[in-house]
PDB file of N, CA and C in Angstrom:
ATOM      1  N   UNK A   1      79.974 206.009 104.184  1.00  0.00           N
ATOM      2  CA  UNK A   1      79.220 205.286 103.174  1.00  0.00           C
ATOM      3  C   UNK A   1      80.159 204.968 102.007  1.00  0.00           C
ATOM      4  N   UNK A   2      79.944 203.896 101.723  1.00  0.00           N
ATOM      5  CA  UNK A   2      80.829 203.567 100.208  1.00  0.00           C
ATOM      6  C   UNK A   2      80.128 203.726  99.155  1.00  0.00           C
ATOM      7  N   UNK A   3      80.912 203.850  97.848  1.00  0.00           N
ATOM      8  CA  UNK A   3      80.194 203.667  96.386  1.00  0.00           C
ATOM      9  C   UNK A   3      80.939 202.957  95.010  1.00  0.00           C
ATOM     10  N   UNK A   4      80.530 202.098  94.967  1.00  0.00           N
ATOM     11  CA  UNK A   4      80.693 201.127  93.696  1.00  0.00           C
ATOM     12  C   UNK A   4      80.124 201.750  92.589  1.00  0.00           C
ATOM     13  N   UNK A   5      80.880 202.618  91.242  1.00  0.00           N
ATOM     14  CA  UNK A   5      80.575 202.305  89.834  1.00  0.00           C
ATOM     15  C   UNK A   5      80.782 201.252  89.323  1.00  0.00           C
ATOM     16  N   UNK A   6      80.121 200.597  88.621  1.00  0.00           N
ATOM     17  CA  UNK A   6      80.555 199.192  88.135  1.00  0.00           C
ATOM     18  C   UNK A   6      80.103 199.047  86.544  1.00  0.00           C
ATOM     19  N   UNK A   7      81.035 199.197  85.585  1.00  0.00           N
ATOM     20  CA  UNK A   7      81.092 199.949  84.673  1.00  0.00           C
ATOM     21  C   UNK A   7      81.116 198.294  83.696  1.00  0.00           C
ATOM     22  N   UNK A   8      81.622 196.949  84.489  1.00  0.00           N
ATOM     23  CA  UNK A   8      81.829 196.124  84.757  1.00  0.00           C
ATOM     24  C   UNK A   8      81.517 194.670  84.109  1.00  0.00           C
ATOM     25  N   UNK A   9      80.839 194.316  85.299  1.00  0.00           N
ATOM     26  CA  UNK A   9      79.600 193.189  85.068  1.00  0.00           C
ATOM     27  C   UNK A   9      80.583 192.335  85.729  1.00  0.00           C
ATOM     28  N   UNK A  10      79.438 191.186  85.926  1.00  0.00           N
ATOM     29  CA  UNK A  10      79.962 189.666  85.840  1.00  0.00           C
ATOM     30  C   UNK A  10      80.939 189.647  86.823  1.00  0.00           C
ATOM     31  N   UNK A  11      81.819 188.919  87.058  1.00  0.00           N
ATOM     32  CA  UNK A  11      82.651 188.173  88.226  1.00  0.00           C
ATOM     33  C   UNK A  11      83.091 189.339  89.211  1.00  0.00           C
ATOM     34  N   UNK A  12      83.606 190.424  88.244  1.00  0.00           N
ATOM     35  CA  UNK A  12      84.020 191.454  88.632  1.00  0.00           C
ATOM     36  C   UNK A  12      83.381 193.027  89.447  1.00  0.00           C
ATOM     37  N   UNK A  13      82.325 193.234  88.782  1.00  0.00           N
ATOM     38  CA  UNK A  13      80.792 193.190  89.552  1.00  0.00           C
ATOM     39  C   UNK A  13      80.610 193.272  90.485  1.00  0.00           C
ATOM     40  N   UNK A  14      80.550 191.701  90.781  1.00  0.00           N
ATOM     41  CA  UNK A  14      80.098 190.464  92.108  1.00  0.00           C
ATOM     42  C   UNK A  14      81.610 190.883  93.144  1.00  0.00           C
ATOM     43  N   UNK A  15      82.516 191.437  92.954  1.00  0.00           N
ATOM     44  CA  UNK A  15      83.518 191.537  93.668  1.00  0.00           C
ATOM     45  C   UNK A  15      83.586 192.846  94.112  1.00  0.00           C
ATOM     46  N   UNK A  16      83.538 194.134  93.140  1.00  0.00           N
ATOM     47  CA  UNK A  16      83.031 194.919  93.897  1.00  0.00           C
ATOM     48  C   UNK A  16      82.027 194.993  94.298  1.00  0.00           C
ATOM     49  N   UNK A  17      80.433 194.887  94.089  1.00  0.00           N
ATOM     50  CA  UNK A  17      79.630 194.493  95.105  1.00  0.00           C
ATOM     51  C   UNK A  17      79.951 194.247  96.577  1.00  0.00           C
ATOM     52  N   UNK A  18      80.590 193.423  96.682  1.00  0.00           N
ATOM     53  CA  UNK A  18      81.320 192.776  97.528  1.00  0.00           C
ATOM     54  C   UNK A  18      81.970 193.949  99.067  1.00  0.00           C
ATOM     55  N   UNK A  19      82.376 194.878  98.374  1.00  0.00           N
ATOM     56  CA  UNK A  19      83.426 195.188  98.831  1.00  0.00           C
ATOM     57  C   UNK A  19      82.685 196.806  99.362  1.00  0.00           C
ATOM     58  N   UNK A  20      81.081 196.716  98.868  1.00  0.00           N
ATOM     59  CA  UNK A  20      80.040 197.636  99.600  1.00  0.00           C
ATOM     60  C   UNK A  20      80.156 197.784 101.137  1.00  0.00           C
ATOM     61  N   UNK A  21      80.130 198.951 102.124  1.00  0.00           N
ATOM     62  CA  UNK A  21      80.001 198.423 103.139  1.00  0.00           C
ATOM     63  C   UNK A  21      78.429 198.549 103.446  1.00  0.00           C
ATOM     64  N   UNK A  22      77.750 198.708 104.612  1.00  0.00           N
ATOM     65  CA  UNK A  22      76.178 198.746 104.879  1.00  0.00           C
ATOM     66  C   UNK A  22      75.785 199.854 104.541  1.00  0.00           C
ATOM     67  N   UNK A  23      74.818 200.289 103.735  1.00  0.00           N
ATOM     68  CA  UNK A  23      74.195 201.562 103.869  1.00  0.00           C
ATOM     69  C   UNK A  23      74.556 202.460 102.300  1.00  0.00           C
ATOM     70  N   UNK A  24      75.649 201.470 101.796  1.00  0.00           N
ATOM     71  CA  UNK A  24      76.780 202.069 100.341  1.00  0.00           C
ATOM     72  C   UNK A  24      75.167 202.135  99.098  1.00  0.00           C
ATOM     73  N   UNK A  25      76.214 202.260  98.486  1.00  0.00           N
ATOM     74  CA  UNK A  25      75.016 201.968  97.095  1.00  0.00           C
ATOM     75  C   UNK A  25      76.062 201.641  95.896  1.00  0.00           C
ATOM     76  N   UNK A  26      75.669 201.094  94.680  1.00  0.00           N
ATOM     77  CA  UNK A  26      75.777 200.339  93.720  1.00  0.00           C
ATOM     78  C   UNK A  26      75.430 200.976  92.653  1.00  0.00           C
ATOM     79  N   UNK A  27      76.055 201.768  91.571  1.00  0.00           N
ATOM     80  CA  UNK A  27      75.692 202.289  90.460  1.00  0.00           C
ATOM     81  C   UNK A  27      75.943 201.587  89.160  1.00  0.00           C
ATOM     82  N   UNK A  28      75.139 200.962  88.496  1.00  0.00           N
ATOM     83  CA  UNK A  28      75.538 200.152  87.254  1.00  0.00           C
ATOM     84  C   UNK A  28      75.407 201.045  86.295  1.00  0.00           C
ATOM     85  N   UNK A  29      76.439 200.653  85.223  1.00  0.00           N
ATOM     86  CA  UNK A  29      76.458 201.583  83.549  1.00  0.00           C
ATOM     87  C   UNK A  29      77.135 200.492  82.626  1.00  0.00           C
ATOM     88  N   UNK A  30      77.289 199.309  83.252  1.00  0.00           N
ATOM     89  CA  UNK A  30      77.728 199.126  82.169  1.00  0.00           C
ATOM     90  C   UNK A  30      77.824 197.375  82.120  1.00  0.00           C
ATOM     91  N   UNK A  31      78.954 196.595  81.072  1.00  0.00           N
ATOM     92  CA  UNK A  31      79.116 195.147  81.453  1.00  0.00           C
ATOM     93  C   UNK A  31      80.160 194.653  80.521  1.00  0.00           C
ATOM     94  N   UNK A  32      81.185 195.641  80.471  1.00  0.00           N
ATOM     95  CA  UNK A  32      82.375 195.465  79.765  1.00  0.00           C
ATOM     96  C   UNK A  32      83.108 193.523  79.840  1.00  0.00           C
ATOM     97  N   UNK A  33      82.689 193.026  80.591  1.00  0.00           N
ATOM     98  CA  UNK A  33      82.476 191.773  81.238  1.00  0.00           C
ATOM     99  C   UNK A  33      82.298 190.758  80.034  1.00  0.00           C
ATOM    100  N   UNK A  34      80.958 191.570  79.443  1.00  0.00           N
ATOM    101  CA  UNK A  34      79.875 190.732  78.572  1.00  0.00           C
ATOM    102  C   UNK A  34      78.771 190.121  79.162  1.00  0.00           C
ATOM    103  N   UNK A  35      78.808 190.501  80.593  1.00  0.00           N
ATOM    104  CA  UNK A  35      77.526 190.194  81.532  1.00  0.00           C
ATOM    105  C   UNK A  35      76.953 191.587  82.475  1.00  0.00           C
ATOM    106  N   UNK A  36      76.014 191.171  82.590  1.00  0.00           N
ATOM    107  CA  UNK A  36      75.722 192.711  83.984  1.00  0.00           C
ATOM    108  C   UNK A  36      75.748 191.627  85.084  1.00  0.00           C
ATOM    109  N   UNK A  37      75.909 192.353  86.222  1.00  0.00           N
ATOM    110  CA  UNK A  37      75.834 191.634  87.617  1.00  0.00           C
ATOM    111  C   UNK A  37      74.791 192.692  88.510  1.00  0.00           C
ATOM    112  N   UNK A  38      73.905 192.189  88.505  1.00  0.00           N
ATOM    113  CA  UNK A  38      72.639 192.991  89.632  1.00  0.00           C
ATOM    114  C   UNK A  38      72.026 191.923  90.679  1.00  0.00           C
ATOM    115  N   UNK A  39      72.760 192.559  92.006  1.00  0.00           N
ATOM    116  CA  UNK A  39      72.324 191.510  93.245  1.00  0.00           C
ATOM    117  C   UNK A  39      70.637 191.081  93.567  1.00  0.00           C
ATOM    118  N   UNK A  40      70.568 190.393  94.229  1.00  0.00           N
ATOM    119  CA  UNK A  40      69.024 189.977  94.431  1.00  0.00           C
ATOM    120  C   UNK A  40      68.629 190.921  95.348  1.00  0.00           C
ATOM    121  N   UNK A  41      67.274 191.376  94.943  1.00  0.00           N
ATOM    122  CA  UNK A  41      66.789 192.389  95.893  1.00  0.00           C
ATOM    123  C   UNK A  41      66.870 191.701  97.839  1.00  0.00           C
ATOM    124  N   UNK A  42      66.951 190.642  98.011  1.00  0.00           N
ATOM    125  CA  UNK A  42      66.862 190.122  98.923  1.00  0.00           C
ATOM    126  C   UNK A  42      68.689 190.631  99.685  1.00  0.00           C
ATOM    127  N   UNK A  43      69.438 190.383  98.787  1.00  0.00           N
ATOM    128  CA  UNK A  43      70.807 190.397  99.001  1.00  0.00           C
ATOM    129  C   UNK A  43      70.875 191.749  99.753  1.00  0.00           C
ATOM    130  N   UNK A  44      70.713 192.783  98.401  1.00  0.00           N
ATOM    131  CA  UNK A  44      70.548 194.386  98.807  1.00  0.00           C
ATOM    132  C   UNK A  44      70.090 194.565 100.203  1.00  0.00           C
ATOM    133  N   UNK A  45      68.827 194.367 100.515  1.00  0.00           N
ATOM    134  CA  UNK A  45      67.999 194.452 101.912  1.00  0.00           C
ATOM    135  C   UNK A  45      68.586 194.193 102.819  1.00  0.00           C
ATOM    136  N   UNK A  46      69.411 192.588 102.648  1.00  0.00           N
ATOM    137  CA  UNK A  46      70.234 192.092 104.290  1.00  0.00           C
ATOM    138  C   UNK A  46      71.337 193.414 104.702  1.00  0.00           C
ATOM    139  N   UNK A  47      71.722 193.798 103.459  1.00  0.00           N
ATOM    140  CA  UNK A  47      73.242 194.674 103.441  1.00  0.00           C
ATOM    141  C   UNK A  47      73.092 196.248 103.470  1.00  0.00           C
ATOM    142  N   UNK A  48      71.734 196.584 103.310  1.00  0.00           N
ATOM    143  CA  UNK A  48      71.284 198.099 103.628  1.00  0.00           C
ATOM    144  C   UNK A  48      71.608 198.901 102.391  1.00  0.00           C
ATOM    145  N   UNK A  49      72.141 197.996 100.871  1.00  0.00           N
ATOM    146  CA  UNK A  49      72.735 198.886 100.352  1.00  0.00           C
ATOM    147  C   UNK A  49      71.902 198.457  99.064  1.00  0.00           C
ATOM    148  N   UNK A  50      71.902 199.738  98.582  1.00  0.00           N
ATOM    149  CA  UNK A  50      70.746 200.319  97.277  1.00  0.00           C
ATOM    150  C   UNK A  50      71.396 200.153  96.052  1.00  0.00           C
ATOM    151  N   UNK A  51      71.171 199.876  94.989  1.00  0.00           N
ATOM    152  CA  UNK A  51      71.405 199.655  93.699  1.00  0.00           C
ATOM    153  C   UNK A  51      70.919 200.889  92.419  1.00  0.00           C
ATOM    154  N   UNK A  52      71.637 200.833  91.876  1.00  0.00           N
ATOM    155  CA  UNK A  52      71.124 202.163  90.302  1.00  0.00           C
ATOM    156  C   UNK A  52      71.723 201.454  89.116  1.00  0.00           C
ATOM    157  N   UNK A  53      70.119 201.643  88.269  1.00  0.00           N
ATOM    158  CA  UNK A  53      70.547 201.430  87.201  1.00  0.00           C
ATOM    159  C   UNK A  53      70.966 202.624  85.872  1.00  0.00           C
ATOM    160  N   UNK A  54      72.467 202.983  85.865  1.00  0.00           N
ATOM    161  CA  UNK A  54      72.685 204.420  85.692  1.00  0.00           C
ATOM    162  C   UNK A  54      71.893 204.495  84.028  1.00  0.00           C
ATOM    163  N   UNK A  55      72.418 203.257  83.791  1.00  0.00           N
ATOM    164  CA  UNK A  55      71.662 203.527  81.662  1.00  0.00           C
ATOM    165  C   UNK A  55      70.029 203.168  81.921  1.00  0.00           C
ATOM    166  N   UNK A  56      69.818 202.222  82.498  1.00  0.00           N
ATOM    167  CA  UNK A  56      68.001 202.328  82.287  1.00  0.00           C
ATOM    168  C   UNK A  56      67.401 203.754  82.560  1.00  0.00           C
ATOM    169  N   UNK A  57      68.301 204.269  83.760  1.00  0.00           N
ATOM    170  CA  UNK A  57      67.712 205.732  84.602  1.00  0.00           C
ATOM    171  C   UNK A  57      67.693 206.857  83.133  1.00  0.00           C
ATOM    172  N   UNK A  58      68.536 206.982  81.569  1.00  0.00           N
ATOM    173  CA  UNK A  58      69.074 207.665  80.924  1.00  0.00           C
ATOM    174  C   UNK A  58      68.127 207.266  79.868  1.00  0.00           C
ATOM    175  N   UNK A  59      68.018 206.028  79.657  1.00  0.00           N
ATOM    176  CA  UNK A  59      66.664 205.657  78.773  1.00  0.00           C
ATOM    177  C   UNK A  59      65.549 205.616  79.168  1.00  0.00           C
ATOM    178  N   UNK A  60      64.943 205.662  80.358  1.00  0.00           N
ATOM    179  CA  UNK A  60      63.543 206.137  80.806  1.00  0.00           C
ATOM    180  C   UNK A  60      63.750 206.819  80.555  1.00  0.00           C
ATOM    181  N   UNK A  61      64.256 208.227  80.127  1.00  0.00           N
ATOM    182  CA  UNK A  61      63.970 209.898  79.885  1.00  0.00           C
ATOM    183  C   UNK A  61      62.801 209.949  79.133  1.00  0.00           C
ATOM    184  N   UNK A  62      61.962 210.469  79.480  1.00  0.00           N
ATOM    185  CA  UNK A  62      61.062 211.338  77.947  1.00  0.00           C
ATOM    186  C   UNK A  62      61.940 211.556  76.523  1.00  0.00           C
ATOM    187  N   UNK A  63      62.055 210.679  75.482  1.00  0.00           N
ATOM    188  CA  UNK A  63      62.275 211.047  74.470  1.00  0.00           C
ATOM    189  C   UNK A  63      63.869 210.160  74.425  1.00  0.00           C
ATOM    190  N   UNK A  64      63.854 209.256  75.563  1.00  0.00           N
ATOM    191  CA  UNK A  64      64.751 208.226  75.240  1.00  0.00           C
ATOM    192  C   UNK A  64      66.583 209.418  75.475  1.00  0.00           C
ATOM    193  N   UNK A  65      67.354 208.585  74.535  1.00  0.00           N
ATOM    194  CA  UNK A  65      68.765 210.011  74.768  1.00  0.00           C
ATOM    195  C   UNK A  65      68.855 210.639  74.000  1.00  0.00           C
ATOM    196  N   UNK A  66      67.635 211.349  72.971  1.00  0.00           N
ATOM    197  CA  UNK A  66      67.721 211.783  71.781  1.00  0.00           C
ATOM    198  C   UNK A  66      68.291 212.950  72.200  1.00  0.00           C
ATOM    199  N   UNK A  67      67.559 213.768  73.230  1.00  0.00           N
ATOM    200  CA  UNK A  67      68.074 214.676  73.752  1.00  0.00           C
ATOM    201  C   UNK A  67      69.203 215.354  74.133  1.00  0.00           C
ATOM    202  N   UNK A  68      69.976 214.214  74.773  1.00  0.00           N
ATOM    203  CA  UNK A  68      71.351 213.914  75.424  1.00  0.00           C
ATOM    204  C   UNK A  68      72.286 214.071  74.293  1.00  0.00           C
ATOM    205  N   UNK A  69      71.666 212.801  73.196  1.00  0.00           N
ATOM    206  CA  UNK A  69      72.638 213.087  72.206  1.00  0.00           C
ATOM    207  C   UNK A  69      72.854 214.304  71.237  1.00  0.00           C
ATOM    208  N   UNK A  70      71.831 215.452  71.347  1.00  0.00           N
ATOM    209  CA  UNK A  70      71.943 215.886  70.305  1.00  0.00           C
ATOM    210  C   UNK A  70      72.792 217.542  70.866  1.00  0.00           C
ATOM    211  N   UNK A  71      72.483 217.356  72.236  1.00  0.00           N
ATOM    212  CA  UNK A  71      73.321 218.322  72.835  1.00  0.00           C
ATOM    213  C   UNK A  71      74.862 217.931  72.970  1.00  0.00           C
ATOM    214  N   UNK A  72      75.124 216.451  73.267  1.00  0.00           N
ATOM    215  CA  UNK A  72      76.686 215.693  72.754  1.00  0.00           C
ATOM    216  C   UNK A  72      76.884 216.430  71.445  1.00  0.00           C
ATOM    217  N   UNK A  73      76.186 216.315  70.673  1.00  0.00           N
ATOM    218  CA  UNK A  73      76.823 216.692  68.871  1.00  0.00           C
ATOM    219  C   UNK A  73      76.994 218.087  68.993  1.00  0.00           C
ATOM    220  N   UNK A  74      76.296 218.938  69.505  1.00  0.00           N
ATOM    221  CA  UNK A  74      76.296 220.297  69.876  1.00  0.00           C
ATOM    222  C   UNK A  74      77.450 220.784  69.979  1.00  0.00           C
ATOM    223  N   UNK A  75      78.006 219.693  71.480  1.00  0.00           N
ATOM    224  CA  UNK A  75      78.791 220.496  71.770  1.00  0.00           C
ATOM    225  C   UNK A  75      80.259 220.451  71.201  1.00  0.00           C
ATOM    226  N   UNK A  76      80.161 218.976  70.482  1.00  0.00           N
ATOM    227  CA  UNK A  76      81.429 218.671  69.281  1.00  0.00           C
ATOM    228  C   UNK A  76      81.482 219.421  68.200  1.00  0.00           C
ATOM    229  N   UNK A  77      80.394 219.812  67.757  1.00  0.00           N
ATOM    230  CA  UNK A  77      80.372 220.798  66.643  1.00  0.00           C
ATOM    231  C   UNK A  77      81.126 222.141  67.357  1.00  0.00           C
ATOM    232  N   UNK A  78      81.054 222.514  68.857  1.00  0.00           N
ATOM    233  CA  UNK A  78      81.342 224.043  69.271  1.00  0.00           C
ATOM    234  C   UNK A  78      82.592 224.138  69.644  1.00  0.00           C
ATOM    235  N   UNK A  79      83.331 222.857  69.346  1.00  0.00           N
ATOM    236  CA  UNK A  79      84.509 222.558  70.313  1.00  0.00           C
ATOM    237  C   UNK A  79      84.928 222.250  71.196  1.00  0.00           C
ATOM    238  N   UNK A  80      83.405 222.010  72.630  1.00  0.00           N
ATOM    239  CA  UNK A  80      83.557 222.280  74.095  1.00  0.00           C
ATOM    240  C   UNK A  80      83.520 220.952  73.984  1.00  0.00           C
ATOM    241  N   UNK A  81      83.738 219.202  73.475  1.00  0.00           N
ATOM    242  CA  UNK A  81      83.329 218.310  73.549  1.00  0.00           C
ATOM    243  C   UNK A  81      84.804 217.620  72.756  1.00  0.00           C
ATOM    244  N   UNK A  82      85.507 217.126  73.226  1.00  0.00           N
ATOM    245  CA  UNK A  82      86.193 216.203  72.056  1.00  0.00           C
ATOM    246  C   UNK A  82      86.403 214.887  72.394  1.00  0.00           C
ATOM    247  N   UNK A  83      86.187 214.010  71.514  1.00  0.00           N
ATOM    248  CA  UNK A  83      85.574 212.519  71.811  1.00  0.00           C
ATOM    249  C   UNK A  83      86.926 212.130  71.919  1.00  0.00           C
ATOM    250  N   UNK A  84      87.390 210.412  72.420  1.00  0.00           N
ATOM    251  CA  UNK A  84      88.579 210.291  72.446  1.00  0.00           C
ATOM    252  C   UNK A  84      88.079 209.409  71.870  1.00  0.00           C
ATOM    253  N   UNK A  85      89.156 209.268  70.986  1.00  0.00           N
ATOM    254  CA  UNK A  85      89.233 207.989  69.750  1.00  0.00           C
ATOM    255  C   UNK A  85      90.973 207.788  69.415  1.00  0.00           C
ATOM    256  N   UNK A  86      91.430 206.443  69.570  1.00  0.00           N
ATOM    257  CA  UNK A  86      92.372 205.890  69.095  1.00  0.00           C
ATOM    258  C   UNK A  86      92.849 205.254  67.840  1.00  0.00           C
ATOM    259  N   UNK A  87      93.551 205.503  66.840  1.00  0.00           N
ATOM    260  CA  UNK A  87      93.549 204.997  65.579  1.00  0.00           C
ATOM    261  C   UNK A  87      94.486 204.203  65.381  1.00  0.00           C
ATOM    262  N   UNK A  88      94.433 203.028  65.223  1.00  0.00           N
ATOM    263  CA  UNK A  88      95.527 201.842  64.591  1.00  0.00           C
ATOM    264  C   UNK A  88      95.509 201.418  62.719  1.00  0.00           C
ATOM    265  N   UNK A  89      96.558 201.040  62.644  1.00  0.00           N
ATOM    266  CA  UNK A  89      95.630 200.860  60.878  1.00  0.00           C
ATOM    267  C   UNK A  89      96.040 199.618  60.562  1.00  0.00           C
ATOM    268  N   UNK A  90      94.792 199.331  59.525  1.00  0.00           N
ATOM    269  CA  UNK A  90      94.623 197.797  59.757  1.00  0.00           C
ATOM    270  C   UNK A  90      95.218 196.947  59.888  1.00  0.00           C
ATOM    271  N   UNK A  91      96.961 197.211  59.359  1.00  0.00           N
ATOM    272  CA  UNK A  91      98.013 196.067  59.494  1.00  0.00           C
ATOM    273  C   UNK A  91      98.079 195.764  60.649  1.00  0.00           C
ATOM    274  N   UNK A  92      97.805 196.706  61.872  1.00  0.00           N
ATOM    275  CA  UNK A  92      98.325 196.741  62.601  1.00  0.00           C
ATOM    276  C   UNK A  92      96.716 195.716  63.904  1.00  0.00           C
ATOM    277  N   UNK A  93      95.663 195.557  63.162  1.00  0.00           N
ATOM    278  CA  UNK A  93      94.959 194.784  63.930  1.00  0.00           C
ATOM    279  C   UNK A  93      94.516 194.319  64.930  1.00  0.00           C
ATOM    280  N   UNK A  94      95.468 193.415  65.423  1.00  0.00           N
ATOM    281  CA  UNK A  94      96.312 191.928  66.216  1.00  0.00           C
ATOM    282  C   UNK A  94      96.616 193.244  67.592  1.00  0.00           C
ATOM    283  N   UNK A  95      97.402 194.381  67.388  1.00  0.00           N
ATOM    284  CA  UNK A  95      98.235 195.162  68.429  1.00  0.00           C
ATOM    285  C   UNK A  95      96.661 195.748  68.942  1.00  0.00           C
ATOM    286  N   UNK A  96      95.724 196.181  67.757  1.00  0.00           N
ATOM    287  CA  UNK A  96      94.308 197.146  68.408  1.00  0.00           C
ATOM    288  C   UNK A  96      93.632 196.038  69.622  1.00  0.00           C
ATOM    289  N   UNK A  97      93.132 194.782  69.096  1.00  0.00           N
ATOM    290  CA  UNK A  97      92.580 193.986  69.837  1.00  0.00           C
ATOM    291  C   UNK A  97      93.484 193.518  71.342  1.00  0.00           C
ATOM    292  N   UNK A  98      94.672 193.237  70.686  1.00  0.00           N
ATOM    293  CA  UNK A  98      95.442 193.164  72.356  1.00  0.00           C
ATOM    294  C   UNK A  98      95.174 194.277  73.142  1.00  0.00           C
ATOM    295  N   UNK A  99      94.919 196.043  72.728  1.00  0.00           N
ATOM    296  CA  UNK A  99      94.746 196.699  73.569  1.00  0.00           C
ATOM    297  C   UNK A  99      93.633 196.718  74.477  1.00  0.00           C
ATOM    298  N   UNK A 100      92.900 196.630  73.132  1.00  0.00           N
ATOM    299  CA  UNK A 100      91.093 196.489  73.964  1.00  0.00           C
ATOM    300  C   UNK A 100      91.113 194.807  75.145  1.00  0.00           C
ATOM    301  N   UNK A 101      91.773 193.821  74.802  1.00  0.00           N
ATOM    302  CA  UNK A 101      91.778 193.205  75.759  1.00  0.00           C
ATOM    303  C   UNK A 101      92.298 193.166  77.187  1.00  0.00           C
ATOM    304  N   UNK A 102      93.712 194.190  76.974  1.00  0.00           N
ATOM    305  CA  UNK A 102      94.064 194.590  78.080  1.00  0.00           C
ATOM    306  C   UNK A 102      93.639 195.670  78.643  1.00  0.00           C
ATOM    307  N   UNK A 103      92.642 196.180  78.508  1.00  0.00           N
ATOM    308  CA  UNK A 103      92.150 197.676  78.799  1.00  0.00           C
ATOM    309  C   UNK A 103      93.162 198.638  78.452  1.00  0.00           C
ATOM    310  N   UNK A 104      93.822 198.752  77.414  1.00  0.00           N
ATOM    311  CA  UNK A 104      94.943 199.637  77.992  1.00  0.00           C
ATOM    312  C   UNK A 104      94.175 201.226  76.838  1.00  0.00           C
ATOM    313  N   UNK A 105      92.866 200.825  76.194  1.00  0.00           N
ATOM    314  CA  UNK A 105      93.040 202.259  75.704  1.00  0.00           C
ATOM    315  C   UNK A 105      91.357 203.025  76.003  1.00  0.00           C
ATOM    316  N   UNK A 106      91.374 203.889  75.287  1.00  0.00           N
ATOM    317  CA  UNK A 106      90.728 205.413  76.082  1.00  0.00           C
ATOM    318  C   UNK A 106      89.545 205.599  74.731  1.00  0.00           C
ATOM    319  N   UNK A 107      88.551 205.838  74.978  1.00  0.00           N
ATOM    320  CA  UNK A 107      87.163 205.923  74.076  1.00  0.00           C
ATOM    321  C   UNK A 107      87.304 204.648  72.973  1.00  0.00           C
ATOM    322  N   UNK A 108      87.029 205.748  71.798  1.00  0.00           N
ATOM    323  CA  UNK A 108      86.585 204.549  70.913  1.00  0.00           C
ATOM    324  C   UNK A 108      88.113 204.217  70.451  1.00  0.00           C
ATOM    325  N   UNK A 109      88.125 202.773  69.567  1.00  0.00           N
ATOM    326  CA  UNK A 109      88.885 202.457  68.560  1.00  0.00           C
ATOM    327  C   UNK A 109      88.952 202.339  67.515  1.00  0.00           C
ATOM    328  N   UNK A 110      89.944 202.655  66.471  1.00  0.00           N
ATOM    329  CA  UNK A 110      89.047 202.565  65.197  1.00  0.00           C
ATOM    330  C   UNK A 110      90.728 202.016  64.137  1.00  0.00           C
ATOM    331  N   UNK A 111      89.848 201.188  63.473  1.00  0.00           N
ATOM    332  CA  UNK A 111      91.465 200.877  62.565  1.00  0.00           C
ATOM    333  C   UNK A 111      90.832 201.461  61.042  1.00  0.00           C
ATOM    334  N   UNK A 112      92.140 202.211  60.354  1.00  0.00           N
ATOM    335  CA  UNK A 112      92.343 203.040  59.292  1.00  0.00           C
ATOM    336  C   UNK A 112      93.114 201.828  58.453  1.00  0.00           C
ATOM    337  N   UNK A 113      92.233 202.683  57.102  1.00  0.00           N
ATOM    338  CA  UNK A 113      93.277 201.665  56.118  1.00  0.00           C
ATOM    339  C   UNK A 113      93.990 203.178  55.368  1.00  0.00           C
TER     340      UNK A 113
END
């Protein structure tokens, strides 16, 4: 069985999609893209392969991610949690955005003055 995260969207998506074999499944979280890509239920059916929607599945919760999040802060406050964040400073701009366009960096970004 195969499995597609598709963290994704849009053209890219549609390509791994693609690349499901019969019976696989499809986990969406995301659409870094600027699009989501979710096949037609008709599509799914011919191909045997099942679809998830990983963030709707996280916001149906009872009480939404209040929950989620507050055990996240928990565990940053305890130490067992450390967020990744990259810092550029503002001169430096132009170099932050080329990264984020090339994927080349890791959690958040943040420019310092």
């Amino acid at each position: 069985m195969s499995l597609v995260f598709d963290g994704v969207g849009g053209r890219l998506g549609r390509e791994a999609f693609e690349l499901i074999g019969k019976g696989g499944r499809q986990v969406v979280f995301g659409q870094a893209a600027g699009e989501w890509f979710h096949p037609a239920e008709e599509e799914l059916a011919a191909r045997e392969v099942t679809s998830h929607d990983g963030i709707g599945h996280l916001l149906s919760r009872p009480g939404g991610m209040a929950e989620l999040r507050a055990q996240a802060l928990e565990a940053v406050a305890a130490g067992r949690l450390t967020p990744a964040v990259q810092s550029f400073p503002l001169r430096d701009a132009a170099a932050a955005h080329a990264a984020l366009e090339s994927r080349n960096t890791i959690g958040k970004v943040v420019l310092t003055t």
